[in-house]
C-alpha atoms as a PDB file:
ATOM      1  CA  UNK A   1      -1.701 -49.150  -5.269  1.00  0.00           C
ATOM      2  CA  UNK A   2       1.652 -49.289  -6.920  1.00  0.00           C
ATOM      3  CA  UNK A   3       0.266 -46.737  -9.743  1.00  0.00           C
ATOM      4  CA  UNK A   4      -0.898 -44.812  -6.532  1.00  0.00           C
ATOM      5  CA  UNK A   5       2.646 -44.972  -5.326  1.00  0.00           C
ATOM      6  CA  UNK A   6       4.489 -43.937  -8.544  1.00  0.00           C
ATOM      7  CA  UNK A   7       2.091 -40.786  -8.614  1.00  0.00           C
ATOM      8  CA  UNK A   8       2.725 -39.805  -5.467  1.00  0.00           C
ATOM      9  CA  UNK A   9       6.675 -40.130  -6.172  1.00  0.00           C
ATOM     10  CA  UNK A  10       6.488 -38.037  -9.814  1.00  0.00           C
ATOM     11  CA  UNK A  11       4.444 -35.513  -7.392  1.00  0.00           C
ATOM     12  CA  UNK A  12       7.166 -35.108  -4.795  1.00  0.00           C
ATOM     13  CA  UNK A  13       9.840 -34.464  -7.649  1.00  0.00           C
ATOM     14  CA  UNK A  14       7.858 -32.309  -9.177  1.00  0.00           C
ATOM     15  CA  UNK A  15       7.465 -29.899  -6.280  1.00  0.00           C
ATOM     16  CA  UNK A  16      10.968 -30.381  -5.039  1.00  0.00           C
ATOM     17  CA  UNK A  17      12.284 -29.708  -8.814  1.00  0.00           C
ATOM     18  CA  UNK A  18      10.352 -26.534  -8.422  1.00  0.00           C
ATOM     19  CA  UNK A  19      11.302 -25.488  -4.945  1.00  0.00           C
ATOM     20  CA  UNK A  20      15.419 -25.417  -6.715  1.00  0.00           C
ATOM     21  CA  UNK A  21      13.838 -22.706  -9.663  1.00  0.00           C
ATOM     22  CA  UNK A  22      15.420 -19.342  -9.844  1.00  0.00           C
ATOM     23  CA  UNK A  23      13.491 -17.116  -7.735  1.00  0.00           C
ATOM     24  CA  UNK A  24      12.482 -19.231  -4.480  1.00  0.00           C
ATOM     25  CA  UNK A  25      15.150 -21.040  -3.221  1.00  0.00           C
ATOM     26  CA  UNK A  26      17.690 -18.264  -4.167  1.00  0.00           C
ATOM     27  CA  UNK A  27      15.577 -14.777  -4.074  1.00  0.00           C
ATOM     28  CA  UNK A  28      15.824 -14.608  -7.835  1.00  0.00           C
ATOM     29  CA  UNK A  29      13.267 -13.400 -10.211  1.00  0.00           C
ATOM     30  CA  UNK A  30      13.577 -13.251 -14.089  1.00  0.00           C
ATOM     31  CA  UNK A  31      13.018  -9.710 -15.217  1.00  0.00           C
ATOM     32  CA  UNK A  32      12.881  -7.523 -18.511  1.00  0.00           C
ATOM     33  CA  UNK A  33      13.901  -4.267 -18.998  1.00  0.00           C
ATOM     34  CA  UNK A  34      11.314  -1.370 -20.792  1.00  0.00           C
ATOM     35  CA  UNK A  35      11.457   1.751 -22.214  1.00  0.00           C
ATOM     36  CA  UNK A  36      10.620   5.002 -20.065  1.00  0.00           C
ATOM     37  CA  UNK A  37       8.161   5.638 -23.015  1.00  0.00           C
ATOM     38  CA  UNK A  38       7.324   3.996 -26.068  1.00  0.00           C
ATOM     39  CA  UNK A  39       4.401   4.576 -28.515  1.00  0.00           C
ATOM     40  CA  UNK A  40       2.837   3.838 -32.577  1.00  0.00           C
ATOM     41  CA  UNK A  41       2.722   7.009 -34.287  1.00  0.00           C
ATOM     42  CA  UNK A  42      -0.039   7.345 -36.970  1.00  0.00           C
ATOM     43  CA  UNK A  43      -0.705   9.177 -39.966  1.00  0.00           C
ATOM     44  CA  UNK A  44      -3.468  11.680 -39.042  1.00  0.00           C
ATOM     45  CA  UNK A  45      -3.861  11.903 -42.793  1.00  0.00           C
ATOM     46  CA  UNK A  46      -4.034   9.932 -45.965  1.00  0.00           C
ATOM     47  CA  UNK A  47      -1.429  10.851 -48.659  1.00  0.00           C
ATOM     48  CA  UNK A  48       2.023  10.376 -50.265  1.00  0.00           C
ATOM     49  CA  UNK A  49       5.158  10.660 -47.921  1.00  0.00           C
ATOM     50  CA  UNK A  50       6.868  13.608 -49.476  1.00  0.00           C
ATOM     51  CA  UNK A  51      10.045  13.265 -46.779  1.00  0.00           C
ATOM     52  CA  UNK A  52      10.839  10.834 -43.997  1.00  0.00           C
ATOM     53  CA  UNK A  53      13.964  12.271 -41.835  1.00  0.00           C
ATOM     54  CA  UNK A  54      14.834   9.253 -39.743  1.00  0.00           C
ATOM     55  CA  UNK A  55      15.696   5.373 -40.210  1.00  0.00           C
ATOM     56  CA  UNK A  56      15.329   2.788 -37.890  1.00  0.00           C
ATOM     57  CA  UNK A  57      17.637   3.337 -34.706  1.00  0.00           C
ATOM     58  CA  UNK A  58      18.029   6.914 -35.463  1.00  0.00           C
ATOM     59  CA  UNK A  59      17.682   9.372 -32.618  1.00  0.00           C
ATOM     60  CA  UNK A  60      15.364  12.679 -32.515  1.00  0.00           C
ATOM     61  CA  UNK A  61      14.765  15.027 -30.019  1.00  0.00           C
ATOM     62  CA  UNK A  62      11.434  16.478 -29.006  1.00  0.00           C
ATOM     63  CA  UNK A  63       9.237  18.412 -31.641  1.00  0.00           C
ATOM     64  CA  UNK A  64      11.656  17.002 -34.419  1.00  0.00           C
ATOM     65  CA  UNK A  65       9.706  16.614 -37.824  1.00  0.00           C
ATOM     66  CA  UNK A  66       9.718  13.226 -38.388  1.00  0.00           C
ATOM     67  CA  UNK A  67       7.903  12.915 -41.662  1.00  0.00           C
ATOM     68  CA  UNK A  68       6.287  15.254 -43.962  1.00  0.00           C
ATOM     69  CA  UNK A  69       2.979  14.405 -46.683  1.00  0.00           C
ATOM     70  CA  UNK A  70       2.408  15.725 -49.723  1.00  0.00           C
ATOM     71  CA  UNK A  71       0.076  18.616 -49.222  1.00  0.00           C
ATOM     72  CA  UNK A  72      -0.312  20.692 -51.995  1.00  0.00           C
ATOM     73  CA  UNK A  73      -3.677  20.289 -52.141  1.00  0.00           C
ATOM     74  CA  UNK A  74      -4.633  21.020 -48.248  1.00  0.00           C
ATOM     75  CA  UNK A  75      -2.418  23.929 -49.080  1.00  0.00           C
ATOM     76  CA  UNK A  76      -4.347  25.708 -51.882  1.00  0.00           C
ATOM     77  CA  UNK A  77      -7.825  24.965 -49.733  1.00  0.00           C
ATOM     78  CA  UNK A  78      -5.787  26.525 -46.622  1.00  0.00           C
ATOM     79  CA  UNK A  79      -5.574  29.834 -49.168  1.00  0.00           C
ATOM     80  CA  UNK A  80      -9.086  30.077 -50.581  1.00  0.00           C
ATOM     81  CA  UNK A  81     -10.320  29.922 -46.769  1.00  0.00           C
ATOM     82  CA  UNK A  82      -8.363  32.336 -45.676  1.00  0.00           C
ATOM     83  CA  UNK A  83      -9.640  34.466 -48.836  1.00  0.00           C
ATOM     84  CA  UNK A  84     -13.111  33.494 -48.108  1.00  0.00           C
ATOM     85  CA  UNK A  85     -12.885  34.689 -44.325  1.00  0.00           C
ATOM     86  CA  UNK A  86     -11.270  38.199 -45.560  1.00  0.00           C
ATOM     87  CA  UNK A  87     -14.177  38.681 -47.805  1.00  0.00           C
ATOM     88  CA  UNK A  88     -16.524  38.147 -45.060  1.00  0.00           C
ATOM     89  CA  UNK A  89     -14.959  40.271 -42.550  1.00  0.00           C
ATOM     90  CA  UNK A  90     -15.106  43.030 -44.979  1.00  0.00           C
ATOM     91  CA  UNK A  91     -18.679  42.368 -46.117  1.00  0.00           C
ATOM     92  CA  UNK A  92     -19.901  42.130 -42.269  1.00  0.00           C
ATOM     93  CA  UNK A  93     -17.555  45.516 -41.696  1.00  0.00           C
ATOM     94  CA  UNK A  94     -19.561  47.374 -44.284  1.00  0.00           C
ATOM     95  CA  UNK A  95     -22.544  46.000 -43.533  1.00  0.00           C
ATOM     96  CA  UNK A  96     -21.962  47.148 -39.907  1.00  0.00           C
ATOM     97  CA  UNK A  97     -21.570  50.436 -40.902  1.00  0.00           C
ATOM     98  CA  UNK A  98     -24.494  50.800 -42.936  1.00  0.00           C
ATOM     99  CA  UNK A  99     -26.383  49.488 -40.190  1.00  0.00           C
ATOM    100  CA  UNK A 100     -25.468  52.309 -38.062  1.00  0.00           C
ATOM    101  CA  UNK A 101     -26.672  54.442 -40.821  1.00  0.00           C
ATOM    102  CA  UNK A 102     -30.066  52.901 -40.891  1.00  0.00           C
ATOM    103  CA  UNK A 103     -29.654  51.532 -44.701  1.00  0.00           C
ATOM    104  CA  UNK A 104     -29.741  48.468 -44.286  1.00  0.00           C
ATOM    105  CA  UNK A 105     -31.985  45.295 -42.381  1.00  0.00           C
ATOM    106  CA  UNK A 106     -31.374  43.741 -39.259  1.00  0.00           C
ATOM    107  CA  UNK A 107     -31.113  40.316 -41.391  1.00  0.00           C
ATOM    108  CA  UNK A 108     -28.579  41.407 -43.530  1.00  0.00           C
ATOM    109  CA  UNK A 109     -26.382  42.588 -40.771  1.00  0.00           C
ATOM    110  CA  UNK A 110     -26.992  38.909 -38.632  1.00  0.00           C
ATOM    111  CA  UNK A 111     -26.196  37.312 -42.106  1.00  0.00           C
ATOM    112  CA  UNK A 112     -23.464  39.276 -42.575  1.00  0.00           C
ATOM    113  CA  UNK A 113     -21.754  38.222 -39.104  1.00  0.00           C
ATOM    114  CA  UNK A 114     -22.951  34.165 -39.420  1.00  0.00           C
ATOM    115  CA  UNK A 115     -21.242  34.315 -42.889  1.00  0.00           C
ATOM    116  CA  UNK A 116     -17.982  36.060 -41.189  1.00  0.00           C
ATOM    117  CA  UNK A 117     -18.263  33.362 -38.263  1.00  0.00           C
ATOM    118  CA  UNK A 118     -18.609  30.141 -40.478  1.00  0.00           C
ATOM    119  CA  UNK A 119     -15.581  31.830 -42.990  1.00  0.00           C
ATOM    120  CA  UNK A 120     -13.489  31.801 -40.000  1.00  0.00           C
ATOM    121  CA  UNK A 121     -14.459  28.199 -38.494  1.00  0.00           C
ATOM    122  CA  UNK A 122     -13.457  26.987 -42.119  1.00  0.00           C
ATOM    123  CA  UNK A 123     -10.386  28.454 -42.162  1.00  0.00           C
ATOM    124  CA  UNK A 124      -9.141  27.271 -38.804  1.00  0.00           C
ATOM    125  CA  UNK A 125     -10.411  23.697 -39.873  1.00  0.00           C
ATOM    126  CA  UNK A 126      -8.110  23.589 -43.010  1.00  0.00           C
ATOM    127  CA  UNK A 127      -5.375  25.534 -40.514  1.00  0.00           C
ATOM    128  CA  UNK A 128      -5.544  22.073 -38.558  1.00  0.00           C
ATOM    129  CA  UNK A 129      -5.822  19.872 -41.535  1.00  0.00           C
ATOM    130  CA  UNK A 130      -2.461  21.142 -42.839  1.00  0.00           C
ATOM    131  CA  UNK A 131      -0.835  21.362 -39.204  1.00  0.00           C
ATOM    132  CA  UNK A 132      -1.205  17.328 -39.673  1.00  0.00           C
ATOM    133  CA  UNK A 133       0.962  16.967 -42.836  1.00  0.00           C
ATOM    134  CA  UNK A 134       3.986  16.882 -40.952  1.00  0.00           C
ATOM    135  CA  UNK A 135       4.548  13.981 -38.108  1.00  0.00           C
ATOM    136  CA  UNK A 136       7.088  15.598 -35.056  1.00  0.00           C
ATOM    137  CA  UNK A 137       8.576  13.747 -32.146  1.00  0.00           C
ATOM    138  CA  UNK A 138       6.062  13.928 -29.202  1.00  0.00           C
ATOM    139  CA  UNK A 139       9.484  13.135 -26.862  1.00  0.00           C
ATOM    140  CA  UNK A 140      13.036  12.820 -27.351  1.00  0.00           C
ATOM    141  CA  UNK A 141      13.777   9.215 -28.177  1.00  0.00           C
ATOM    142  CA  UNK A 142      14.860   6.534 -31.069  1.00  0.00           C
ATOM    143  CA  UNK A 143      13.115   5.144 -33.824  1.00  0.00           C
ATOM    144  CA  UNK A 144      12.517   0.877 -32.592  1.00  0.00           C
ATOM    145  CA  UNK A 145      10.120   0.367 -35.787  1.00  0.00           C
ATOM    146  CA  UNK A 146       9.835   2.142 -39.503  1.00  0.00           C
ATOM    147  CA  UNK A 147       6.860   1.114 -41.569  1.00  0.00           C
ATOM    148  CA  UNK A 148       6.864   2.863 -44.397  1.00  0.00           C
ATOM    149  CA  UNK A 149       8.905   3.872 -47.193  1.00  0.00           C
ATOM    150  CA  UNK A 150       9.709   7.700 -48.806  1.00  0.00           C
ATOM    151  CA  UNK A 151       7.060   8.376 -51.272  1.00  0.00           C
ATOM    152  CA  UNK A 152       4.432   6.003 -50.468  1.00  0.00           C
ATOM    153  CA  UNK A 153       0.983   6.470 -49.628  1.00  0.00           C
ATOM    154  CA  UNK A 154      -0.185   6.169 -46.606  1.00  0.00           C
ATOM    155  CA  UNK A 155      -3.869   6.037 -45.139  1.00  0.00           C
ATOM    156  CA  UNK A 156      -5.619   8.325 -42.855  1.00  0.00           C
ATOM    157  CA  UNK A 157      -4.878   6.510 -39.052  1.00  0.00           C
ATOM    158  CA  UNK A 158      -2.253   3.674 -40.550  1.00  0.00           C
ATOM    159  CA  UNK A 159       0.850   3.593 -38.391  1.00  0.00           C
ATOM    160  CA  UNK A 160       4.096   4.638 -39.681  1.00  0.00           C
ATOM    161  CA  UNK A 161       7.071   4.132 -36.624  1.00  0.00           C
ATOM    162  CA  UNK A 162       7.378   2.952 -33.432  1.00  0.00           C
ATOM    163  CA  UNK A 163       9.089   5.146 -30.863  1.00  0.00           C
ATOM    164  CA  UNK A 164      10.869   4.872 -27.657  1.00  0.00           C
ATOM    165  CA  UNK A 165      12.579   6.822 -24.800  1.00  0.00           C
ATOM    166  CA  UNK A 166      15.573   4.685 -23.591  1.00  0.00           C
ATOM    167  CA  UNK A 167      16.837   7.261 -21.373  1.00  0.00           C
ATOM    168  CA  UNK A 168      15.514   5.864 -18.293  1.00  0.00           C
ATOM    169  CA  UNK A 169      15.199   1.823 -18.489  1.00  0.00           C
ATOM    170  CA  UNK A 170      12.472   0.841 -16.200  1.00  0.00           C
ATOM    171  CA  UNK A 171      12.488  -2.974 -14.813  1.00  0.00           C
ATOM    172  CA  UNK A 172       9.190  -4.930 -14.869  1.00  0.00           C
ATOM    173  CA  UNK A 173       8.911  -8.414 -12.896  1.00  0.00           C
ATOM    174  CA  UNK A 174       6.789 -10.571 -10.823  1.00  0.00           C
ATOM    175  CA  UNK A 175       7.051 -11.616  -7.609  1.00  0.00           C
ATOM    176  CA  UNK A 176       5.378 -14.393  -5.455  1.00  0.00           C
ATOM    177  CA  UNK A 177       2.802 -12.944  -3.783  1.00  0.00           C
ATOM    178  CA  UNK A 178       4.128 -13.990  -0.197  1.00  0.00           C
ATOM    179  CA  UNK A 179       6.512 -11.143  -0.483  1.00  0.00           C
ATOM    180  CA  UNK A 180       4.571  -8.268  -0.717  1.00  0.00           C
ATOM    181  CA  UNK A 181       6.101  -7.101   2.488  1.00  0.00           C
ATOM    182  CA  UNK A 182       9.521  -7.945   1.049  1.00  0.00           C
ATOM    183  CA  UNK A 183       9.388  -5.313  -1.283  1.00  0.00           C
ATOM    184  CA  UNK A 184       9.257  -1.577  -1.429  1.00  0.00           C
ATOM    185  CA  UNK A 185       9.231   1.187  -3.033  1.00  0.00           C
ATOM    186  CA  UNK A 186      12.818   2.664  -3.092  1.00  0.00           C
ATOM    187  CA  UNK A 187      14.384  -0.493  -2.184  1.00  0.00           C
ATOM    188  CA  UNK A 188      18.235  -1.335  -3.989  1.00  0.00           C
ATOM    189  CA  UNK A 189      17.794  -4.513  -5.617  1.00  0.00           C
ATOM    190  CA  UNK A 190      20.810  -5.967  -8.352  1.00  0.00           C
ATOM    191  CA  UNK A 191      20.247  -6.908 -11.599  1.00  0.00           C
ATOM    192  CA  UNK A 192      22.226  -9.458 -13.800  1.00  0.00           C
ATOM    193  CA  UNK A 193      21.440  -8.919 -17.321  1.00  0.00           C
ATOM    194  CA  UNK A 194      21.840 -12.090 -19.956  1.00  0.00           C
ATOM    195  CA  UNK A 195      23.116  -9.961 -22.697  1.00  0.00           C
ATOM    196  CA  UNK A 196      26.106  -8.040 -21.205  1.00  0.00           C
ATOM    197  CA  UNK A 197      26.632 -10.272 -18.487  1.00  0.00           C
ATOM    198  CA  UNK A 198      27.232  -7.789 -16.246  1.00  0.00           C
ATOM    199  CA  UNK A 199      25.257  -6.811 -12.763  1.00  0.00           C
ATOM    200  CA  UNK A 200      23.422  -3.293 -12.441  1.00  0.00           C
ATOM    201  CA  UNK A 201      22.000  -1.735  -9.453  1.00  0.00           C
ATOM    202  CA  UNK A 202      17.841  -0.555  -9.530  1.00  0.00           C
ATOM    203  CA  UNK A 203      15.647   1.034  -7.858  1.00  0.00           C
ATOM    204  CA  UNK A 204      12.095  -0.294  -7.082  1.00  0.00           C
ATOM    205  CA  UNK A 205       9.598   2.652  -7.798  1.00  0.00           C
ATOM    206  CA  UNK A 206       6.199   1.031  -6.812  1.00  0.00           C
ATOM    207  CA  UNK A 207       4.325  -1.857  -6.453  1.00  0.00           C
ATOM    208  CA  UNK A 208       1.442  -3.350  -8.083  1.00  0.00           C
ATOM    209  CA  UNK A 209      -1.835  -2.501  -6.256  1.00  0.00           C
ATOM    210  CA  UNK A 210      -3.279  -6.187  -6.243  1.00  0.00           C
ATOM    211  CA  UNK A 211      -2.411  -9.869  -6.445  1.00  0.00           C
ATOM    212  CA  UNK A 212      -3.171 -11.850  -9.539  1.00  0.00           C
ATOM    213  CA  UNK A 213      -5.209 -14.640  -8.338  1.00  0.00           C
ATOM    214  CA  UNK A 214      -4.359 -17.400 -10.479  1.00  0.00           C
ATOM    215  CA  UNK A 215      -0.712 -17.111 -10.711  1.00  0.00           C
ATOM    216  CA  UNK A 216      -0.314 -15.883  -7.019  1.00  0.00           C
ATOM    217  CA  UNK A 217       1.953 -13.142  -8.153  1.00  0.00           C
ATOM    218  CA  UNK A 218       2.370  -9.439  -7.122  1.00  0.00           C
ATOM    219  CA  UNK A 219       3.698  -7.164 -10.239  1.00  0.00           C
ATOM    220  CA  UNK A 220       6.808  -4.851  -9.148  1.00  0.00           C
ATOM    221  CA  UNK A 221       8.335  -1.721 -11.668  1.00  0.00           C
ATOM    222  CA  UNK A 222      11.941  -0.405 -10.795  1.00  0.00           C
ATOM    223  CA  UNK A 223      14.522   1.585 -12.892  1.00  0.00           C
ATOM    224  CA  UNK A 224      18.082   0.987 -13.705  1.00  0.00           C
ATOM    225  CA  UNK A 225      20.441   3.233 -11.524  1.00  0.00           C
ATOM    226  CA  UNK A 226      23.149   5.528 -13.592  1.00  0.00           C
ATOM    227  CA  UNK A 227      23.784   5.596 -16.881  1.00  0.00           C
ATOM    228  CA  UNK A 228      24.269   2.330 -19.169  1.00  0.00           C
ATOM    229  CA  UNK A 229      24.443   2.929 -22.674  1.00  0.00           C
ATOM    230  CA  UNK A 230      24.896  -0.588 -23.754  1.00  0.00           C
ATOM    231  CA  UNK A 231      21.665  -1.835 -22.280  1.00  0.00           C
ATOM    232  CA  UNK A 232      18.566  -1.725 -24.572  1.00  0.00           C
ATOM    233  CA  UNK A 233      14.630  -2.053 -24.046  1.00  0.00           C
ATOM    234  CA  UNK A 234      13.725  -5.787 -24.728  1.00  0.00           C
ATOM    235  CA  UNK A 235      17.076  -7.477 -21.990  1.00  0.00           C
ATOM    236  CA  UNK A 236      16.232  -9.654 -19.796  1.00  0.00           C
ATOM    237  CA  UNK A 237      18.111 -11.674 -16.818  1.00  0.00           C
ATOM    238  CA  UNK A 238      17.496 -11.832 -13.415  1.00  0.00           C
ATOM    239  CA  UNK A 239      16.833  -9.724 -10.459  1.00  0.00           C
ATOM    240  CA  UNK A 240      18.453 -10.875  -6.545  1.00  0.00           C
ATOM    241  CA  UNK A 241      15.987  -9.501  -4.097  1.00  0.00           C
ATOM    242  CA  UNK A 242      17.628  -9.654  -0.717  1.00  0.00           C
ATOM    243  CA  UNK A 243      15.190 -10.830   2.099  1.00  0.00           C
END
């Protein structure tokens, strides 16, 4: 019984010790703050880096080359494709004239055109293959990762940066799932971030579409109101959600 009673007690304190956490007694919830949009890029192609234009924490704007490969050799196949697909436009041409002459068979005139067709699928395909030597910014943003070095080789699909867009900091958070009429979408909320130790203002954009089961918790996205250049992707603090 007394080992009975002691549980009971360590139980109690446990709860009540819980009930004093940020986030229940005090409508606080730890948050983190994200990039608008962050990605991997990848090198669609295996070669040496014959440039990289930007270091880690460098900005870029959209369709900014961000890295070049060494592709000499894509190049010069490029060339004899294109030479190729000349050549058969001006065999099928002549061969389409003749036709019209009556000198020359049906099958040499369907040859002619398959030949002209397949010159002209090869040359778009190196086209594409040497549109992929250079890397360029898919959206304006900073460099959070660099992974390779100038001049090294690099393997068709291995990634080479990590990218953000840190114009718009979105909030990410959970919430216990007994307020999920407590929150809504364009609700003010205030944010106290750790690292500057100052308070922000956001916006709640939308709210998760179900309850995790296990944790009882309802995820909830926002975004930081105004312009703050000294916050980064990766803070964290806490969020005071009114009742």
């Amino acid at each position: 019984m007394r080992i009975l009673g002691l549980y009971c007690i360590s139980f109690v304190l446990a709860v009540s010790s819980a009930a004093a956490q940020p986030g229940t007694a005090r409508n606080e919830i730890r948050v983190q703050l994200t990039a608008h949009q962050k990605t991997v890029l990848s090198s669609e192609l295996a070669g040496a880096i014959s440039s990289l234009s930007v270091r880690e924490g460098d900005s870029f704007t959209a369709g900014q080359e961000l890295m070049a490969l060494d592709c000499d050799m894509h190049i010069a196949r490029l060339n004899k494709a294109k030479a190729q697909e000349q050549e058969a436009a001006k065999v099928q041409q002549v061969n389409s004239q003749l036709d019209k002459l009556g000198s020359i068979s049906t099958l040499e005139v369907d040859v002619a055109v398959s030949r002209a067709i397949a010159a002209s699928a090869e040359a778009q395909l190196m086209q594409s293959i040497v549109d992929r030597c250079q890397l360029y910014a898919p959206f304006s943003g900073k460099v959070s990762l660099l992974e390779v070095d100038a001049y090294q080789y690099v393997s068709e699909g291995q990634p080479v940066m990590e990218i953000l867009d840190d114009s718009q900091l979105n909030v990410e958070m959970y919430v216990p799932s007994h307020w999920v009429g407590r929150v809504n979408s364009g609700q003010r909320i205030q944010l106290r971030i750790e690292e500057t130790g100052r308070t922000y203002e956001a916006i709640i954009d939308r709210v998760g579409a179900s309850i995790d089961a296990v944790s009882q918790s309802l995820k909830v996205y926002a975004r930081v109101d105004g312009e703050n250049p000294e916050l980064r992707s990766g803070m964290s603090g806490i969020a005071i959600i009114e009742p």
